[in-house]
PDB file of N, CA and C in Angstrom:
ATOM      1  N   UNK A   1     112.711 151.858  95.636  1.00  0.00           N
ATOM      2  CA  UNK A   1     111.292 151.983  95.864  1.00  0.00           C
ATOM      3  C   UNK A   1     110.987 151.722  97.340  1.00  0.00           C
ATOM      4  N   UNK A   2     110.131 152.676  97.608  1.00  0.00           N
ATOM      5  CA  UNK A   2     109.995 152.351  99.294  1.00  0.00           C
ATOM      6  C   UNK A   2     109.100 151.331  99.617  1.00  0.00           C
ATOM      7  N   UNK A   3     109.103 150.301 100.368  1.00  0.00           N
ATOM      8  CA  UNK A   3     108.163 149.256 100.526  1.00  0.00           C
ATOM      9  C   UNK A   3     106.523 150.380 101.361  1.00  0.00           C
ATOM     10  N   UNK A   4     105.799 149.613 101.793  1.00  0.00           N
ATOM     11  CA  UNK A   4     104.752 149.980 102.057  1.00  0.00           C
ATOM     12  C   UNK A   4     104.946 150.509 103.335  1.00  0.00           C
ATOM     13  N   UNK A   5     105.897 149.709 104.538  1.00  0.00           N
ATOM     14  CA  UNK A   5     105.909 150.443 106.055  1.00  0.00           C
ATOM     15  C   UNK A   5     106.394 151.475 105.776  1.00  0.00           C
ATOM     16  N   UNK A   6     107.519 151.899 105.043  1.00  0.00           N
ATOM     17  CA  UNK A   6     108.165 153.408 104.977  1.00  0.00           C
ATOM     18  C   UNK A   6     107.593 154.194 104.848  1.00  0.00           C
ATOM     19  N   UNK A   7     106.365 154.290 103.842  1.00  0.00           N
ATOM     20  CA  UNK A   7     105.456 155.045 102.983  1.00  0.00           C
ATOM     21  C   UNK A   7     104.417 155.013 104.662  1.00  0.00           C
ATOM     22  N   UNK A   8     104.020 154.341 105.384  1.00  0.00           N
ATOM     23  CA  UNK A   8     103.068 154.443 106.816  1.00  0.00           C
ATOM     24  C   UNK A   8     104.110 155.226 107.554  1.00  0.00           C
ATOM     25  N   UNK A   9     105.001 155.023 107.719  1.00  0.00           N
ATOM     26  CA  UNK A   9     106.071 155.669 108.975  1.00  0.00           C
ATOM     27  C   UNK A   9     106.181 156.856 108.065  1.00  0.00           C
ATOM     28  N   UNK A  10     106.278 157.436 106.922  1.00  0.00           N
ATOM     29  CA  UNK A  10     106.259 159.081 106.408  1.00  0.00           C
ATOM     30  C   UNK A  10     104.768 159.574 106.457  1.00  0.00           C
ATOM     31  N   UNK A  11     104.129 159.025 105.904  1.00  0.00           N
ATOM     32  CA  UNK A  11     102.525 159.568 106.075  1.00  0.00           C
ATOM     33  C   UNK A  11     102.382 160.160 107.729  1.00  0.00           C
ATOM     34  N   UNK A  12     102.942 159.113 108.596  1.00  0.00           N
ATOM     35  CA  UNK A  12     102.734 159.345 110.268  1.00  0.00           C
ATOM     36  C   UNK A  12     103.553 160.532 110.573  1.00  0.00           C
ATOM     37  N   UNK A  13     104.765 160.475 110.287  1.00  0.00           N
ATOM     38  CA  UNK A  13     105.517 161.852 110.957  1.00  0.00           C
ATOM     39  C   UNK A  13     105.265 163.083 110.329  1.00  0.00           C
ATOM     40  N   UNK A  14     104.550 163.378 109.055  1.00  0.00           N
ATOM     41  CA  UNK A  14     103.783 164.238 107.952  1.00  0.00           C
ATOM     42  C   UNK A  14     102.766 164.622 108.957  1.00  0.00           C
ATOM     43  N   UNK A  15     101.866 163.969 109.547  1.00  0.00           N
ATOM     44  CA  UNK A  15     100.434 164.370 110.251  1.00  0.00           C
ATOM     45  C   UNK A  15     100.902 164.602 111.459  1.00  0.00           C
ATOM     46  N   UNK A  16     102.082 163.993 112.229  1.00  0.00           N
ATOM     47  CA  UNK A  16     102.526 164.740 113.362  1.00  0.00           C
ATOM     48  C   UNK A  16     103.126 165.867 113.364  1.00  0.00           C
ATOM     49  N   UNK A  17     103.554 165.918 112.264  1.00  0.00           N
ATOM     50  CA  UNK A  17     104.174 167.522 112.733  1.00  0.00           C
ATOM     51  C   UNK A  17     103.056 168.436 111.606  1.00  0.00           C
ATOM     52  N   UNK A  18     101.788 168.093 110.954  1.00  0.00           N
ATOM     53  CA  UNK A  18     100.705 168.979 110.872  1.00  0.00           C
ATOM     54  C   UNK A  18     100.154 169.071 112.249  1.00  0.00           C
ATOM     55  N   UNK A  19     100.065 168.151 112.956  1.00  0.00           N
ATOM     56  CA  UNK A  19      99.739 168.453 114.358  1.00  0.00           C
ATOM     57  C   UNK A  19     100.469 169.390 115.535  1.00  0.00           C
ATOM     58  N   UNK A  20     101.306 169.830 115.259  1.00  0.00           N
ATOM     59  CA  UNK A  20     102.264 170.359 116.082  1.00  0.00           C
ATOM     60  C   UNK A  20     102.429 171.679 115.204  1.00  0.00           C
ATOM     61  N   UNK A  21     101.777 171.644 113.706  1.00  0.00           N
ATOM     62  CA  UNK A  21     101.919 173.189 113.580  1.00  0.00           C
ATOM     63  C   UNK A  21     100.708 173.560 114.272  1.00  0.00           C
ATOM     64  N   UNK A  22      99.574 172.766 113.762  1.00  0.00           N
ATOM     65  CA  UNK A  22      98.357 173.451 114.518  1.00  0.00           C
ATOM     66  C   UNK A  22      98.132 174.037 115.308  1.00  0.00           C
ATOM     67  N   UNK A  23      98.683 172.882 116.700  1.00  0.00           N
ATOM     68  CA  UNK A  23      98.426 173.181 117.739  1.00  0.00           C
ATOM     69  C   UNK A  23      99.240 173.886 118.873  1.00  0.00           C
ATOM     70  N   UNK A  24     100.486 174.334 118.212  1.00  0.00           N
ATOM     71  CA  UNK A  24     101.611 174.799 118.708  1.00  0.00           C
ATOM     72  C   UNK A  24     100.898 176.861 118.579  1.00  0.00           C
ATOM     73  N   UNK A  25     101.110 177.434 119.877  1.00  0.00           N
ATOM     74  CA  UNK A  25     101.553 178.622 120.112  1.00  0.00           C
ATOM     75  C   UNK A  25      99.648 179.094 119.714  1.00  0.00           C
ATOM     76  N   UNK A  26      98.630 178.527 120.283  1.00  0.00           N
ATOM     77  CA  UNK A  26      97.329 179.072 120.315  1.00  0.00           C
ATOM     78  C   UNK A  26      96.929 179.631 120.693  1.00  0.00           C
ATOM     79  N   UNK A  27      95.747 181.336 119.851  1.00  0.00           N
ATOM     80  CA  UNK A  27      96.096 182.493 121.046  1.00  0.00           C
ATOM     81  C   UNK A  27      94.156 182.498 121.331  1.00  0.00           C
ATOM     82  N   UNK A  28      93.752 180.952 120.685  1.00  0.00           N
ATOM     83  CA  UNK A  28      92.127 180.958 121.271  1.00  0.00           C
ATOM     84  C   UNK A  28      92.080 179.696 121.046  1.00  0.00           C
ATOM     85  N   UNK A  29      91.018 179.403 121.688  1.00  0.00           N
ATOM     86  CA  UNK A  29      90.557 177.318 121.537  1.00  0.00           C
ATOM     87  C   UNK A  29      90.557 177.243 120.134  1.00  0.00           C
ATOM     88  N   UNK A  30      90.780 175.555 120.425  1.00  0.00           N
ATOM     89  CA  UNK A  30      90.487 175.221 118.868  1.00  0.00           C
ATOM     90  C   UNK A  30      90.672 173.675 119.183  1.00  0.00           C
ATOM     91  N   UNK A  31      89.747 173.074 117.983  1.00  0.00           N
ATOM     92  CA  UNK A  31      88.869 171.818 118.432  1.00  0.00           C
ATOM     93  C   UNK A  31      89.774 171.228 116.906  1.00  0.00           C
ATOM     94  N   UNK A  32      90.496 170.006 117.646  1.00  0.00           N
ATOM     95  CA  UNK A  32      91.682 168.890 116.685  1.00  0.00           C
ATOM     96  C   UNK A  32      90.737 167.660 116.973  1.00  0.00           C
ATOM     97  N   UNK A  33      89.928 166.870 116.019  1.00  0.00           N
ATOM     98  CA  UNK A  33      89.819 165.686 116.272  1.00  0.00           C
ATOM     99  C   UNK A  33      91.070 164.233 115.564  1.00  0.00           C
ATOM    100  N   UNK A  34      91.132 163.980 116.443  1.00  0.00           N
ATOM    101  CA  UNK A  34      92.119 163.027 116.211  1.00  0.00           C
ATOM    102  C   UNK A  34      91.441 161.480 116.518  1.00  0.00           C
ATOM    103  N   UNK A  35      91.443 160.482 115.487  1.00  0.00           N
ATOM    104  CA  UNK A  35      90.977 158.974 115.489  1.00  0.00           C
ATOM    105  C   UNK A  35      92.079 158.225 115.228  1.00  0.00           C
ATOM    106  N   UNK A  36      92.685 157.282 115.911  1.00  0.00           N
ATOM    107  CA  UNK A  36      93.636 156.894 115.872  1.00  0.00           C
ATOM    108  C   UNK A  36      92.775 154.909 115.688  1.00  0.00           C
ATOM    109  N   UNK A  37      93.540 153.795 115.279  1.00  0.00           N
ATOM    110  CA  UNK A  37      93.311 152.718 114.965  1.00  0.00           C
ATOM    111  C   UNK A  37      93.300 151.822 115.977  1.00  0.00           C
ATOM    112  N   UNK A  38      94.199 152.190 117.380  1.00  0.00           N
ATOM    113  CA  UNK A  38      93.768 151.388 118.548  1.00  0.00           C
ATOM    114  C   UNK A  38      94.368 152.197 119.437  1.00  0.00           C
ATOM    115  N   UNK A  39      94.044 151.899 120.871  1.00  0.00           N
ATOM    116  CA  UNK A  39      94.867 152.466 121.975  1.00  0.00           C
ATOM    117  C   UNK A  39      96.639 152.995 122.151  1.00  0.00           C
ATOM    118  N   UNK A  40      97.685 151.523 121.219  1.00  0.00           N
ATOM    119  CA  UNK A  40      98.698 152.193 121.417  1.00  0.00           C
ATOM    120  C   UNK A  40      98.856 153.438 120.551  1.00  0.00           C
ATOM    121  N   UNK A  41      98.352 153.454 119.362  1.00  0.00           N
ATOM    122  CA  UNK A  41      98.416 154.445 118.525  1.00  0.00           C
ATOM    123  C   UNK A  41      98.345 155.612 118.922  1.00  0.00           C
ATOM    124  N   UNK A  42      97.213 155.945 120.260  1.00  0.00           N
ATOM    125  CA  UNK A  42      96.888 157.098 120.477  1.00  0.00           C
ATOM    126  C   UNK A  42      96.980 157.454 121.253  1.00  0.00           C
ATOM    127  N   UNK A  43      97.732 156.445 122.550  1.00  0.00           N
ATOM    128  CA  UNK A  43      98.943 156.821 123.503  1.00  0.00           C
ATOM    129  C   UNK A  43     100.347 157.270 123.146  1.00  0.00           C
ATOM    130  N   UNK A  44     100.775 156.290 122.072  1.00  0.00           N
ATOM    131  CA  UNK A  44     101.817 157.165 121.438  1.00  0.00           C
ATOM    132  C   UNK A  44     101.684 158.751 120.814  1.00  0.00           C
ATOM    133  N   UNK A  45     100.624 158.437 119.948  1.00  0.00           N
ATOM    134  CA  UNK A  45     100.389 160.357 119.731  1.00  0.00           C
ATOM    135  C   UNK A  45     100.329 161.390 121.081  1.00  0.00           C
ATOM    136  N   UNK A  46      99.780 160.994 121.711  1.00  0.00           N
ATOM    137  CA  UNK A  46      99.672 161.549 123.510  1.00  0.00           C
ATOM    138  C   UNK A  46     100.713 161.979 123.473  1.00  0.00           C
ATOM    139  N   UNK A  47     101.949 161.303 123.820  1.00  0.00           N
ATOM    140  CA  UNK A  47     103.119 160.977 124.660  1.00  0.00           C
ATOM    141  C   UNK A  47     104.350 162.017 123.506  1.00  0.00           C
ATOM    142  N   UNK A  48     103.682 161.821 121.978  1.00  0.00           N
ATOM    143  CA  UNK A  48     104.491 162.576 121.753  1.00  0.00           C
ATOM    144  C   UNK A  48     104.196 164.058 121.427  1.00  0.00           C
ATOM    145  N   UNK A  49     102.549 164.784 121.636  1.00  0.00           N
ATOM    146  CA  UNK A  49     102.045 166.052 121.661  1.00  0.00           C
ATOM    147  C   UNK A  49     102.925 166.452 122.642  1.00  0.00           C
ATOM    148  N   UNK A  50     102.522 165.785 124.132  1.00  0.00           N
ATOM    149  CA  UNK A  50     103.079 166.088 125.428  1.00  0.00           C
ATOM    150  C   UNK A  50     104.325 166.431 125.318  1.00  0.00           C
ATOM    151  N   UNK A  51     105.345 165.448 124.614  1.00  0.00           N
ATOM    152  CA  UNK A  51     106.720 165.920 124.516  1.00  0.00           C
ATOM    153  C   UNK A  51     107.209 167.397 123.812  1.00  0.00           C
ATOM    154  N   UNK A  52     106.223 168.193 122.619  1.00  0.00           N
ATOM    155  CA  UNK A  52     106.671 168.290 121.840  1.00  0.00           C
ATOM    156  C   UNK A  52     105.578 169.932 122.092  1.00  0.00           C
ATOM    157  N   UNK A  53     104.620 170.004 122.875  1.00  0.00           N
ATOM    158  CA  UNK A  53     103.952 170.949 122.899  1.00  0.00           C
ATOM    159  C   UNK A  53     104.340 171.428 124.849  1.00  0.00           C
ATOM    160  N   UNK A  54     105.626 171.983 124.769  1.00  0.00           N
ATOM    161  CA  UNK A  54     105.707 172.462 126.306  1.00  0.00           C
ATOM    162  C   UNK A  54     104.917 173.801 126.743  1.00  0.00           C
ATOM    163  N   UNK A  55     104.468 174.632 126.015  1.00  0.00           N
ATOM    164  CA  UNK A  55     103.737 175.533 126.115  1.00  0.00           C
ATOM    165  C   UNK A  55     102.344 174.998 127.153  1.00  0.00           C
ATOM    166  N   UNK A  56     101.454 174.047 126.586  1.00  0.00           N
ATOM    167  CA  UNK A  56     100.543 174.057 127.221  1.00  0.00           C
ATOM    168  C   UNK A  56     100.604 172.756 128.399  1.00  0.00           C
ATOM    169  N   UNK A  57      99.401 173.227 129.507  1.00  0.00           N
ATOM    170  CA  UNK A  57      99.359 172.070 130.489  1.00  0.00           C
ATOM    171  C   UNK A  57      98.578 171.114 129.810  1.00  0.00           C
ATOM    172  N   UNK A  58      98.628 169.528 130.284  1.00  0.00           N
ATOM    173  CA  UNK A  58      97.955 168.553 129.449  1.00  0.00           C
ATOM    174  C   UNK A  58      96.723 167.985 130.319  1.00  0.00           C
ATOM    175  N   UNK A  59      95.439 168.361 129.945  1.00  0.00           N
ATOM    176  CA  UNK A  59      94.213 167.498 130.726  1.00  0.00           C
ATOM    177  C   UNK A  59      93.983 166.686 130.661  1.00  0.00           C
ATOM    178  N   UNK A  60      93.574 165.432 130.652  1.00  0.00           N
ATOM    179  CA  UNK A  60      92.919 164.527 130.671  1.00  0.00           C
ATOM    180  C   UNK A  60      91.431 164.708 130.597  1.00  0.00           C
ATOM    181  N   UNK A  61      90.679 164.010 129.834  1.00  0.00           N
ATOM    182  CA  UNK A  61      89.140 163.734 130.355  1.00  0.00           C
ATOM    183  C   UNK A  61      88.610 162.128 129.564  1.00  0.00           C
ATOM    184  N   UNK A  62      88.514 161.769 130.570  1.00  0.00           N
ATOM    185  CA  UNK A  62      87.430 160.484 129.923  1.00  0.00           C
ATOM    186  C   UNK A  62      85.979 160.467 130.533  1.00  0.00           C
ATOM    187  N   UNK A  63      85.376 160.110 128.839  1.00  0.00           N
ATOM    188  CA  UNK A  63      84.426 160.399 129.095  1.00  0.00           C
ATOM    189  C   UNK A  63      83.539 158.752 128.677  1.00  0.00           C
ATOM    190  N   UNK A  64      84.485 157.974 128.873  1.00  0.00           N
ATOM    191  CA  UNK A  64      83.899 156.487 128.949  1.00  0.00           C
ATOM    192  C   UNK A  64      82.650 156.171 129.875  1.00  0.00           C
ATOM    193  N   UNK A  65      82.531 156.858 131.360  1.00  0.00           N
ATOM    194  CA  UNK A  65      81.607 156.606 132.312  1.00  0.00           C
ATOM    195  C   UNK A  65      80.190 157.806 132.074  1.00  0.00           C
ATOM    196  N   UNK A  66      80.135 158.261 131.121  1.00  0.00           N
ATOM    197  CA  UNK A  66      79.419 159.575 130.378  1.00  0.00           C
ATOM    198  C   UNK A  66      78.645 159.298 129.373  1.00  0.00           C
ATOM    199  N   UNK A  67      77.155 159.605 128.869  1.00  0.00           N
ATOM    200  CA  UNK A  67      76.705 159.369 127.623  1.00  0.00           C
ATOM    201  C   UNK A  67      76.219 161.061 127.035  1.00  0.00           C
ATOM    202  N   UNK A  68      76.620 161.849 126.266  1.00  0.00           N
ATOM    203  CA  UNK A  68      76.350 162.842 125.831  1.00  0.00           C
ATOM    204  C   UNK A  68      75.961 163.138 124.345  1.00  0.00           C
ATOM    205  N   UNK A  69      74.763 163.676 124.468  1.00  0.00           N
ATOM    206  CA  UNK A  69      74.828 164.098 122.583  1.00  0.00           C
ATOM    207  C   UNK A  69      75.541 165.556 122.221  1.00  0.00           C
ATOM    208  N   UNK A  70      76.009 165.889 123.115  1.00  0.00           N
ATOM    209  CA  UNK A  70      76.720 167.395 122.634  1.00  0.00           C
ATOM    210  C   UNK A  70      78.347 167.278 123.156  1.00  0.00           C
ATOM    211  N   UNK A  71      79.059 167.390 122.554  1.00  0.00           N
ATOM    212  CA  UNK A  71      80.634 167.198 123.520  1.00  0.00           C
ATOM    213  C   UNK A  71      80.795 168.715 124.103  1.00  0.00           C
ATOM    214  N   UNK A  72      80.258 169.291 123.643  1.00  0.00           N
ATOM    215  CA  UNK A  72      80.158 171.129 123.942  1.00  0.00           C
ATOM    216  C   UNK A  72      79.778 170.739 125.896  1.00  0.00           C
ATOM    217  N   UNK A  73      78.705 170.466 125.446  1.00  0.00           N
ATOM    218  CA  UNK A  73      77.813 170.443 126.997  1.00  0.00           C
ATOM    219  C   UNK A  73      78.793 169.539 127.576  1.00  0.00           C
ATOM    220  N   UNK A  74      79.345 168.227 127.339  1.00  0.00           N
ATOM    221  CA  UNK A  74      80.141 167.528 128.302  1.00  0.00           C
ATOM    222  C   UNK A  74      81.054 168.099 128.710  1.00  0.00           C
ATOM    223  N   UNK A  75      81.817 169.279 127.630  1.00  0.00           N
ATOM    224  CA  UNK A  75      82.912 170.015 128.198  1.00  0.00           C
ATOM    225  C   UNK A  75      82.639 170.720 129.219  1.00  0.00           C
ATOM    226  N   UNK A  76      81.886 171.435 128.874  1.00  0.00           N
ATOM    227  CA  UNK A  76      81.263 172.711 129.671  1.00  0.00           C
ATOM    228  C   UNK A  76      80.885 171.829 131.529  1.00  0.00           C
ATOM    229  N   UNK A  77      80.454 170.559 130.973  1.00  0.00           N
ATOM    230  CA  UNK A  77      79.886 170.353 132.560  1.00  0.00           C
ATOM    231  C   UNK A  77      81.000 169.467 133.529  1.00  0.00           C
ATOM    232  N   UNK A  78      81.781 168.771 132.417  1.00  0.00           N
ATOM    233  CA  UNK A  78      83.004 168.501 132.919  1.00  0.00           C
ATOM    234  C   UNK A  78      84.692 169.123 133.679  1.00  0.00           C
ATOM    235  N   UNK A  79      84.935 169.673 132.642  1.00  0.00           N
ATOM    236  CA  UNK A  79      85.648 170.454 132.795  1.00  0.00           C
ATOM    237  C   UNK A  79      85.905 171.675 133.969  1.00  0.00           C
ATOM    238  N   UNK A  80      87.394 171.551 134.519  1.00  0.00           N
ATOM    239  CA  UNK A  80      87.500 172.399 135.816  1.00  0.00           C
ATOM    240  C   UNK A  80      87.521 173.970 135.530  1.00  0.00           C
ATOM    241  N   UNK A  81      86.883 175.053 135.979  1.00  0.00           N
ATOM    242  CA  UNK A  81      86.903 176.153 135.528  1.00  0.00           C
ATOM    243  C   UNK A  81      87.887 176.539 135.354  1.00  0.00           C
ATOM    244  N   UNK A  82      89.190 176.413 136.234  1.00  0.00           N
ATOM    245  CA  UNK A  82      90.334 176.659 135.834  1.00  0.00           C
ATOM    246  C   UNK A  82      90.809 176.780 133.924  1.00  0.00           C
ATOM    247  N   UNK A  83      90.660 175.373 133.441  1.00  0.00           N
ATOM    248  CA  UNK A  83      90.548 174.830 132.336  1.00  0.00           C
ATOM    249  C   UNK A  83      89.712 176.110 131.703  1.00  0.00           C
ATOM    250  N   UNK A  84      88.505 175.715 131.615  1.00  0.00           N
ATOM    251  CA  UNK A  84      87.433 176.445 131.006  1.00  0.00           C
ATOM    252  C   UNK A  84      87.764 177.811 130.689  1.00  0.00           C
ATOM    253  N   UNK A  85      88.290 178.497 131.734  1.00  0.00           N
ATOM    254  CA  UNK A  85      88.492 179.960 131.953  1.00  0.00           C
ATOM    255  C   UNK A  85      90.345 180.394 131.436  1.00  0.00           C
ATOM    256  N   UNK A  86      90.755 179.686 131.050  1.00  0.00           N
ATOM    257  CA  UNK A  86      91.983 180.240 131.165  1.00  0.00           C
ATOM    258  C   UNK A  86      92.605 181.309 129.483  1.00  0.00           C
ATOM    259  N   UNK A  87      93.061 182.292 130.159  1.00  0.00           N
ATOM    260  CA  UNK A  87      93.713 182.911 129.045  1.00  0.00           C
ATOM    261  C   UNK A  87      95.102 183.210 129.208  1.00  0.00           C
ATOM    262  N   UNK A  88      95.851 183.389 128.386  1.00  0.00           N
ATOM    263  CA  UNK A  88      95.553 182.605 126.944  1.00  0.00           C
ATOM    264  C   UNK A  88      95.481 181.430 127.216  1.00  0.00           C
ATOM    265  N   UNK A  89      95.204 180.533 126.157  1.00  0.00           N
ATOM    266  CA  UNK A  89      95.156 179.011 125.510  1.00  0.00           C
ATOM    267  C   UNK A  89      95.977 178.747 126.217  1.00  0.00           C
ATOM    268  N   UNK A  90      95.867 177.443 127.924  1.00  0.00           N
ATOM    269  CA  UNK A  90      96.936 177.426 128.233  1.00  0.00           C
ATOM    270  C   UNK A  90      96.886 175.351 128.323  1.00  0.00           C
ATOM    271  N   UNK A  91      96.069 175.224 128.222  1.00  0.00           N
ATOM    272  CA  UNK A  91      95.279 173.590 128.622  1.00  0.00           C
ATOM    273  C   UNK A  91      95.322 173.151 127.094  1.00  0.00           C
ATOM    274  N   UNK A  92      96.136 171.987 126.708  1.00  0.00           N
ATOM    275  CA  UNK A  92      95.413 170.402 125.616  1.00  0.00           C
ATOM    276  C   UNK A  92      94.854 170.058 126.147  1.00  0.00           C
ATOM    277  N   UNK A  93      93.169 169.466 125.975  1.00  0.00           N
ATOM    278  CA  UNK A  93      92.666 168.797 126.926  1.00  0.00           C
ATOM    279  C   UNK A  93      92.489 167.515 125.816  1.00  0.00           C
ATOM    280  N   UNK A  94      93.198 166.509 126.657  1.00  0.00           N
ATOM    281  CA  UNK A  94      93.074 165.275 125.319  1.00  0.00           C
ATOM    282  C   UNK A  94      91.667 164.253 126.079  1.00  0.00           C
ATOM    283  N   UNK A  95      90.217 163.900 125.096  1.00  0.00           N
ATOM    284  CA  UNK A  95      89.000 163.665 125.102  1.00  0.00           C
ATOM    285  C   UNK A  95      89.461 162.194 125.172  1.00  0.00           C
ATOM    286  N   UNK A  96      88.698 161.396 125.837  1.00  0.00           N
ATOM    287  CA  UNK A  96      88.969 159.815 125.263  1.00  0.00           C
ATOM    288  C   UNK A  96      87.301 159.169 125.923  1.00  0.00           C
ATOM    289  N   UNK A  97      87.147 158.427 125.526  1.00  0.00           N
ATOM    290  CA  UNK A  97      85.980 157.427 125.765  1.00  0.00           C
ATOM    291  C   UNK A  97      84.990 158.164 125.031  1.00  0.00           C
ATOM    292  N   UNK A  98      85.092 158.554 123.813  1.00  0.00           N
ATOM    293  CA  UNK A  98      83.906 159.098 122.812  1.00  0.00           C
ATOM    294  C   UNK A  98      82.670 158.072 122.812  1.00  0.00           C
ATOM    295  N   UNK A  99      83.719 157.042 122.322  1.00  0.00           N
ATOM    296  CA  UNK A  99      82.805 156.151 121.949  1.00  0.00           C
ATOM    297  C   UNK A  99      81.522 155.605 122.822  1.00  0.00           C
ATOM    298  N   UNK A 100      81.779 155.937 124.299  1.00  0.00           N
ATOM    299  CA  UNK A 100      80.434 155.617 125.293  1.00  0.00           C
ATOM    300  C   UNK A 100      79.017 156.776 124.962  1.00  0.00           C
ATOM    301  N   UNK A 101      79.697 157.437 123.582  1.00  0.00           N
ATOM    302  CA  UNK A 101      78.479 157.922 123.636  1.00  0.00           C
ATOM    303  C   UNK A 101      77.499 158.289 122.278  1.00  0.00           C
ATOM    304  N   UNK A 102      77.721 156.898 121.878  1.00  0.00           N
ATOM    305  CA  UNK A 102      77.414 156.666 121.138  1.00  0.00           C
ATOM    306  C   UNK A 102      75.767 156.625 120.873  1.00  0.00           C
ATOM    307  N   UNK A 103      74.652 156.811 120.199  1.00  0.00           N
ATOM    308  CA  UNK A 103      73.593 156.638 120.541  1.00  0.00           C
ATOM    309  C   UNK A 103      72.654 155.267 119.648  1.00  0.00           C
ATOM    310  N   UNK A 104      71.792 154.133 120.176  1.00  0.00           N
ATOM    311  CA  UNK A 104      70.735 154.091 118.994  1.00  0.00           C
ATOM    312  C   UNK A 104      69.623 154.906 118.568  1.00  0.00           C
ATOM    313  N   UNK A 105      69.617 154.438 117.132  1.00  0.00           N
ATOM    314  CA  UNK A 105      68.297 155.697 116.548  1.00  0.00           C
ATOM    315  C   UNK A 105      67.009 154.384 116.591  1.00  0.00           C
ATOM    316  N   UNK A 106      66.176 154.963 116.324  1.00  0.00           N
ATOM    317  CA  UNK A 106      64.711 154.264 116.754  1.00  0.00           C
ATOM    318  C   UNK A 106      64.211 153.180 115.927  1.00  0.00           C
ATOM    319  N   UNK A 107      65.242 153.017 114.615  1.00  0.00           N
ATOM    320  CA  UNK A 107      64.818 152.338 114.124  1.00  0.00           C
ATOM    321  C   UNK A 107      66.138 151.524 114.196  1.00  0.00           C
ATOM    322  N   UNK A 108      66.994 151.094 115.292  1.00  0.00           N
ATOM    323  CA  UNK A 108      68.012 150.036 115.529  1.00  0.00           C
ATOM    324  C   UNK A 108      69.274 149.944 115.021  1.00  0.00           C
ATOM    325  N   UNK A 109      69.950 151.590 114.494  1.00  0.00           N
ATOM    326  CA  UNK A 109      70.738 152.130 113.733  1.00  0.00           C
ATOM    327  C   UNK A 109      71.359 152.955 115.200  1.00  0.00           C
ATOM    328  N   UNK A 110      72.922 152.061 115.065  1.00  0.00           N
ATOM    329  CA  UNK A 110      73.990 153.087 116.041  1.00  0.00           C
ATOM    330  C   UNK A 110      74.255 154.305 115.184  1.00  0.00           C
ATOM    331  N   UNK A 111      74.415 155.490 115.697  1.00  0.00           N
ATOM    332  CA  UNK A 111      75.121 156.486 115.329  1.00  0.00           C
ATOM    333  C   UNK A 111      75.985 157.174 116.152  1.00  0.00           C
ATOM    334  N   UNK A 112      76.681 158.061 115.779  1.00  0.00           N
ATOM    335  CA  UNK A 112      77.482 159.236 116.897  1.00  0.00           C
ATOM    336  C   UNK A 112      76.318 160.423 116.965  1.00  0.00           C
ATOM    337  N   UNK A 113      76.596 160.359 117.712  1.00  0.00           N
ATOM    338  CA  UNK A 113      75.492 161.792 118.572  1.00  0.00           C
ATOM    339  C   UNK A 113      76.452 162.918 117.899  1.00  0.00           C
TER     340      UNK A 113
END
């Protein structure tokens, strides 16, 4: 019987390589949200897209210093045209600091925009 970490370490390499069918060999954008449980978690996922997806170049964007209700518009106003414009699908652009943009509603209720 497998104890409980085995059963976490198969669930994990199961969703990584659903991730790597996804996102492997894309011939138009396409929007992967990925929530990971803390920072190393989702540096390690990073580190191993990067390894494992040589096809595309890897962006960066944080958007920690940013408050947006549309991630569309943050892309659009962020993002280097290069990026923006390229065909085919040649950019991962991996998103981080969501959470700065977070909003309150009027009656003292956080939500995601």
């Amino acid at each position: 019987m497998e104890d409980e970490a085995d059963q976490i370490n198969d669930q994990e390499k199961q969703l990584r390589n659903e991730m790597l069918f996804t996102l492997s060999e894309r011939d138009r954008g396409t929007l992967a949200i990925v929530v990971t449980s803390n920072e190393r978690k989702r540096k390690a996922l990073y580190h191993f897209l990067k390894g494992h997806l040589n096809e595309y170049i890897f962006f960066d964007l944080d958007l920690t210093a940013h408050t947006y209700t549309s991630l569309y518009r943050g892309l659009q106003e962020l993002l280097p045209k290069t990026v923006l414009q390229s065909e085919p699908v040649q950019y991962l652009v991996s998103v981080t600091g969501l959470e700065s943009s977070l909003y309150k509603t009027e009656d003292g209720r956080i939500e995601f925009s």
